[in-house]
C-alpha atoms as a PDB file:
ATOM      1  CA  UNK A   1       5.645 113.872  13.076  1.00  0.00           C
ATOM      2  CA  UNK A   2       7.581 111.054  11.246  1.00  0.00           C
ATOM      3  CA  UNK A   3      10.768 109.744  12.082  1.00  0.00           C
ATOM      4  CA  UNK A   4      13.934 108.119  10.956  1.00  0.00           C
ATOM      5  CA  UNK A   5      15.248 105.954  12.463  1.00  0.00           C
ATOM      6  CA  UNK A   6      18.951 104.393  11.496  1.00  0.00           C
ATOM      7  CA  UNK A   7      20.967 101.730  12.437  1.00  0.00           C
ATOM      8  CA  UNK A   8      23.820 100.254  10.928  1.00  0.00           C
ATOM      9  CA  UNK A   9      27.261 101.214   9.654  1.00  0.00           C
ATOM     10  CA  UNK A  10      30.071 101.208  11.726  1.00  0.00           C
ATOM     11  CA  UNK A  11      33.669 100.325  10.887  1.00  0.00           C
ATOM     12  CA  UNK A  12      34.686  98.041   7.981  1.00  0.00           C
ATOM     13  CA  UNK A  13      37.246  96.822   5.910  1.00  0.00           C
ATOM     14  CA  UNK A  14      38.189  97.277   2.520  1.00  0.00           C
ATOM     15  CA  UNK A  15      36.425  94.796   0.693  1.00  0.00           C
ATOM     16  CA  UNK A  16      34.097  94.214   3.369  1.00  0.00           C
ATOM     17  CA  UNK A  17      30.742  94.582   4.071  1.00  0.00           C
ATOM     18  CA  UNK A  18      27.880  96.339   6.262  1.00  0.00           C
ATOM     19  CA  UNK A  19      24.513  97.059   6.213  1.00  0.00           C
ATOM     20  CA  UNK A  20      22.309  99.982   7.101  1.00  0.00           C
ATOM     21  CA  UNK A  21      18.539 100.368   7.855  1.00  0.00           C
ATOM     22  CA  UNK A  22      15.913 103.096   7.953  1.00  0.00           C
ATOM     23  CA  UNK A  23      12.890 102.954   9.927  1.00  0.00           C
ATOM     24  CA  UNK A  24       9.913 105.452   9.652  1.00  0.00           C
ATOM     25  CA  UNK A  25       7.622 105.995  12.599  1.00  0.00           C
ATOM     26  CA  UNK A  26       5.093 108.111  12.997  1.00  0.00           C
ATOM     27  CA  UNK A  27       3.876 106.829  16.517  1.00  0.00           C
ATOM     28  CA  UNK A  28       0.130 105.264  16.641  1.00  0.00           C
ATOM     29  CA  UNK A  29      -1.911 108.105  15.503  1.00  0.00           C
ATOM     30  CA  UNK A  30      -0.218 108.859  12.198  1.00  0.00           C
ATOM     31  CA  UNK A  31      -0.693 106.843   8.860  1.00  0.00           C
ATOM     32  CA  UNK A  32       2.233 106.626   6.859  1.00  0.00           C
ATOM     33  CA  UNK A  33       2.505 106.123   3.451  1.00  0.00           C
ATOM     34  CA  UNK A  34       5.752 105.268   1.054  1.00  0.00           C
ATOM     35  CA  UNK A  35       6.700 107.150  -1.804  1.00  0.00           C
ATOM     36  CA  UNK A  36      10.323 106.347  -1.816  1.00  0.00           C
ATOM     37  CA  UNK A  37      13.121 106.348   0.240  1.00  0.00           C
ATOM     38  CA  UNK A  38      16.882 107.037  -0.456  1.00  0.00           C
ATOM     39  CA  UNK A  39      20.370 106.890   1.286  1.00  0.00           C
ATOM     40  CA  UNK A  40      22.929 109.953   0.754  1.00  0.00           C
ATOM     41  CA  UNK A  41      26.266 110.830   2.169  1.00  0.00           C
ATOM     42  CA  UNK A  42      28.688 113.046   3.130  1.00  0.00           C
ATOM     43  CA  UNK A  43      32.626 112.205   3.347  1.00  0.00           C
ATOM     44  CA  UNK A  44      34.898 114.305   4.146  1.00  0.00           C
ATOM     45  CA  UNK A  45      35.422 117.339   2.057  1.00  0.00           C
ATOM     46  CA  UNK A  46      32.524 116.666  -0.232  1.00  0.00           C
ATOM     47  CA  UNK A  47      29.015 117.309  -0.530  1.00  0.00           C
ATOM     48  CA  UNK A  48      26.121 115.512  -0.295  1.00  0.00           C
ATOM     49  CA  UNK A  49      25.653 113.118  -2.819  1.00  0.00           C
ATOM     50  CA  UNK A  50      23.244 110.252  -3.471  1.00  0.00           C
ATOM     51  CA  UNK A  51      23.798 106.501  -2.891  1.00  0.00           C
ATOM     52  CA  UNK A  52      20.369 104.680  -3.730  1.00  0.00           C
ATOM     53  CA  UNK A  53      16.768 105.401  -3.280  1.00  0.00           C
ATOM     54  CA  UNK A  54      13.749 103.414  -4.355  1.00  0.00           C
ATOM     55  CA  UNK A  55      10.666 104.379  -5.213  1.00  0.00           C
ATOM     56  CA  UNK A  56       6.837 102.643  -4.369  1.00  0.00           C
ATOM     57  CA  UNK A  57       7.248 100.605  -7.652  1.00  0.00           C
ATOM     58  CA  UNK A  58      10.296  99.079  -6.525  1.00  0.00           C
ATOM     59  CA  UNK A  59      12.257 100.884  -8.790  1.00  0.00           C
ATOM     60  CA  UNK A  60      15.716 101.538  -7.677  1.00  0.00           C
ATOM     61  CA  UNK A  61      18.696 104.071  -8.785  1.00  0.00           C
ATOM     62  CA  UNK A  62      22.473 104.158  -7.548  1.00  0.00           C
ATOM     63  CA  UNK A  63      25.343 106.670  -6.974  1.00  0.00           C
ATOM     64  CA  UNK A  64      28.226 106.375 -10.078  1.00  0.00           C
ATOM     65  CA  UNK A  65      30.376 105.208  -7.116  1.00  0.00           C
ATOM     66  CA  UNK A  66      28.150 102.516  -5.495  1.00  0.00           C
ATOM     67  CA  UNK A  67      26.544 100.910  -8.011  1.00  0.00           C
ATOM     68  CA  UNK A  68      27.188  97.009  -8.486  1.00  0.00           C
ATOM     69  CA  UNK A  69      28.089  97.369  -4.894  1.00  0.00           C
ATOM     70  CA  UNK A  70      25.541  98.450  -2.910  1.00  0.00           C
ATOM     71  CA  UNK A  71      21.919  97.081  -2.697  1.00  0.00           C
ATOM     72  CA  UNK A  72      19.199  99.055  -1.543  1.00  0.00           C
ATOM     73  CA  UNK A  73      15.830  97.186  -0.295  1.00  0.00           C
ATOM     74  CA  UNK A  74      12.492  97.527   1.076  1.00  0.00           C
ATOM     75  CA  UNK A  75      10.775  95.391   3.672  1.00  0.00           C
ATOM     76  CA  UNK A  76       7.279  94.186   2.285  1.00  0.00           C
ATOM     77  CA  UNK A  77       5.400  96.885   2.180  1.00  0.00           C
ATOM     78  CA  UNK A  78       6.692  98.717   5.229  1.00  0.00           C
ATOM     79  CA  UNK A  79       8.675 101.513   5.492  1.00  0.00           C
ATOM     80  CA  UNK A  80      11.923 100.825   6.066  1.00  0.00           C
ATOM     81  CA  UNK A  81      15.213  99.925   3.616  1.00  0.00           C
ATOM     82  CA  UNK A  82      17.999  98.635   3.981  1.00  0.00           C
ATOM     83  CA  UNK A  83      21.135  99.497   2.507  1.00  0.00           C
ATOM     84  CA  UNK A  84      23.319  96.702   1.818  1.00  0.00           C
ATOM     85  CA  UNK A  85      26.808  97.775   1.207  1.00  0.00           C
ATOM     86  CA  UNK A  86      29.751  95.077  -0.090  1.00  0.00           C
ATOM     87  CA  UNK A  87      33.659  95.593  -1.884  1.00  0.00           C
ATOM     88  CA  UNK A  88      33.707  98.491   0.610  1.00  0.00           C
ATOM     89  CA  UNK A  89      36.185 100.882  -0.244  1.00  0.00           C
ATOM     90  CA  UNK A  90      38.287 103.817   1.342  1.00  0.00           C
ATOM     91  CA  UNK A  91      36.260 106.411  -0.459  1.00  0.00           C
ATOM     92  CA  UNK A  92      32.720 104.836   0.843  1.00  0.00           C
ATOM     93  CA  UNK A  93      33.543 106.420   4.148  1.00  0.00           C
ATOM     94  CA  UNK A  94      31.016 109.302   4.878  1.00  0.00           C
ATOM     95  CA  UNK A  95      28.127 110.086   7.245  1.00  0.00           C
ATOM     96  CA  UNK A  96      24.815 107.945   5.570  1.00  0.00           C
ATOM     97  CA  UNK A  97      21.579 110.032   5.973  1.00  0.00           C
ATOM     98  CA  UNK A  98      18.297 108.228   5.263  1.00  0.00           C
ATOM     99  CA  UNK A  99      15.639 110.092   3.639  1.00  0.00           C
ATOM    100  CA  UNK A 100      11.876 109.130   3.373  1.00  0.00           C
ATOM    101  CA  UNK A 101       9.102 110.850   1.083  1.00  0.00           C
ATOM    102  CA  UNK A 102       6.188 109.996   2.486  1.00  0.00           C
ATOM    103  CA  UNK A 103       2.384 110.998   2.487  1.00  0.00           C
ATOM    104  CA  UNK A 104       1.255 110.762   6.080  1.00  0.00           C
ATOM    105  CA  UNK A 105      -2.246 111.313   7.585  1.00  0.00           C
ATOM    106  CA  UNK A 106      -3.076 111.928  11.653  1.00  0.00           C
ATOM    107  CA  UNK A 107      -5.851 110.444  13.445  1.00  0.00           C
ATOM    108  CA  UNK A 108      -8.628 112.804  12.870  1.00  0.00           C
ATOM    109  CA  UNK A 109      -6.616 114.710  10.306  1.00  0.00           C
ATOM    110  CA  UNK A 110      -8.919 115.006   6.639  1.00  0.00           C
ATOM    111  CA  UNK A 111      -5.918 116.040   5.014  1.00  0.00           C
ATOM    112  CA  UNK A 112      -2.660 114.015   3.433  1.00  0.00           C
ATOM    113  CA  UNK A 113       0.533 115.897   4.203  1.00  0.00           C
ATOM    114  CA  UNK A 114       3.669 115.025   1.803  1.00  0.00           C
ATOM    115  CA  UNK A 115       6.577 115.462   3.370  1.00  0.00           C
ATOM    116  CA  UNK A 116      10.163 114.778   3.159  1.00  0.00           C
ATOM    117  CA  UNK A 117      12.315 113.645   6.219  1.00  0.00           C
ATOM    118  CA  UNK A 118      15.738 113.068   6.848  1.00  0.00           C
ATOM    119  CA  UNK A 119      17.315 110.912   9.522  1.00  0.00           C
ATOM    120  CA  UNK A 120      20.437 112.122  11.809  1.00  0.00           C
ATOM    121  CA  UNK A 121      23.010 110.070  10.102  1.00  0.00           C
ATOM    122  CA  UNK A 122      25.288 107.383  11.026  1.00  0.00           C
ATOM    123  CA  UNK A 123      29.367 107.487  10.327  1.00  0.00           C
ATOM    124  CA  UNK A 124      30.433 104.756   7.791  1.00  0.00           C
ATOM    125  CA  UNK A 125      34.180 104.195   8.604  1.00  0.00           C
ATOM    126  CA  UNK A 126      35.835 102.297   6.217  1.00  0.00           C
ATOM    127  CA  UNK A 127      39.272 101.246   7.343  1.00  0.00           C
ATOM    128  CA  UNK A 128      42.385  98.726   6.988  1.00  0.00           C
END
């Protein structure tokens, strides 16, 4: 079973900055494989909506409200982003949910399982 893992966020200012990662583990017997990754959020009184993902290419798409702001990343080749967030403003407050599409194998598995996972969220709390 894969997991998220997130860390990050917090409280910042307006026109601050923070940064949030995403971790996938799998534990020793499980091969993972990337096929993208993404950050949404919540605030309050609104749905879902996305804030960047990136793809195995490298190729990367932003949220109307984010982008020039945010900056999502990969680590070489593993999988984990991060989310780096600056010129925070009031409305960037919401619970961030990492989400992973990945193609995982188990030890002694012959089959790849594609998958999509979501992490539990962490509160972004942007404040004066």
């Amino acid at each position: 079973q894969v997991q998220l893992v997130e860390s990050g966020g917090g409280l910042g200012q307006p026109g601050g900055s923070l940064r949030l990662s995403c971790a996938a583990s799998g534990g020793s017997d499980i091969d993972i494989n990337f096929n993208a990754m993404a950050w949404y959020r919540r605030g309050p009184g609104r749905q879902r909506e996305l804030v960047a993902a990136i793809n195995l290419h490298g190729t990367t798409t932003y949220g109307e409200y984010v982008e020039g702001r945010f900056t999502i990343s990969r680590e070489n080749f593993e999988n984990t982003v991060h989310l780096q967030m600056n010129s925070l403003e009031f409305g960037d407050t919401a619970v961030y949910y990492c989400f992973g599409d990945f193609t995982s194998r188990a030890v002694g598995d012959d089959r790849d399982r594609r998958a999509a996972y979501w992490g539990q969220g962490t509160q972004v709390t942007v404040a004066s």
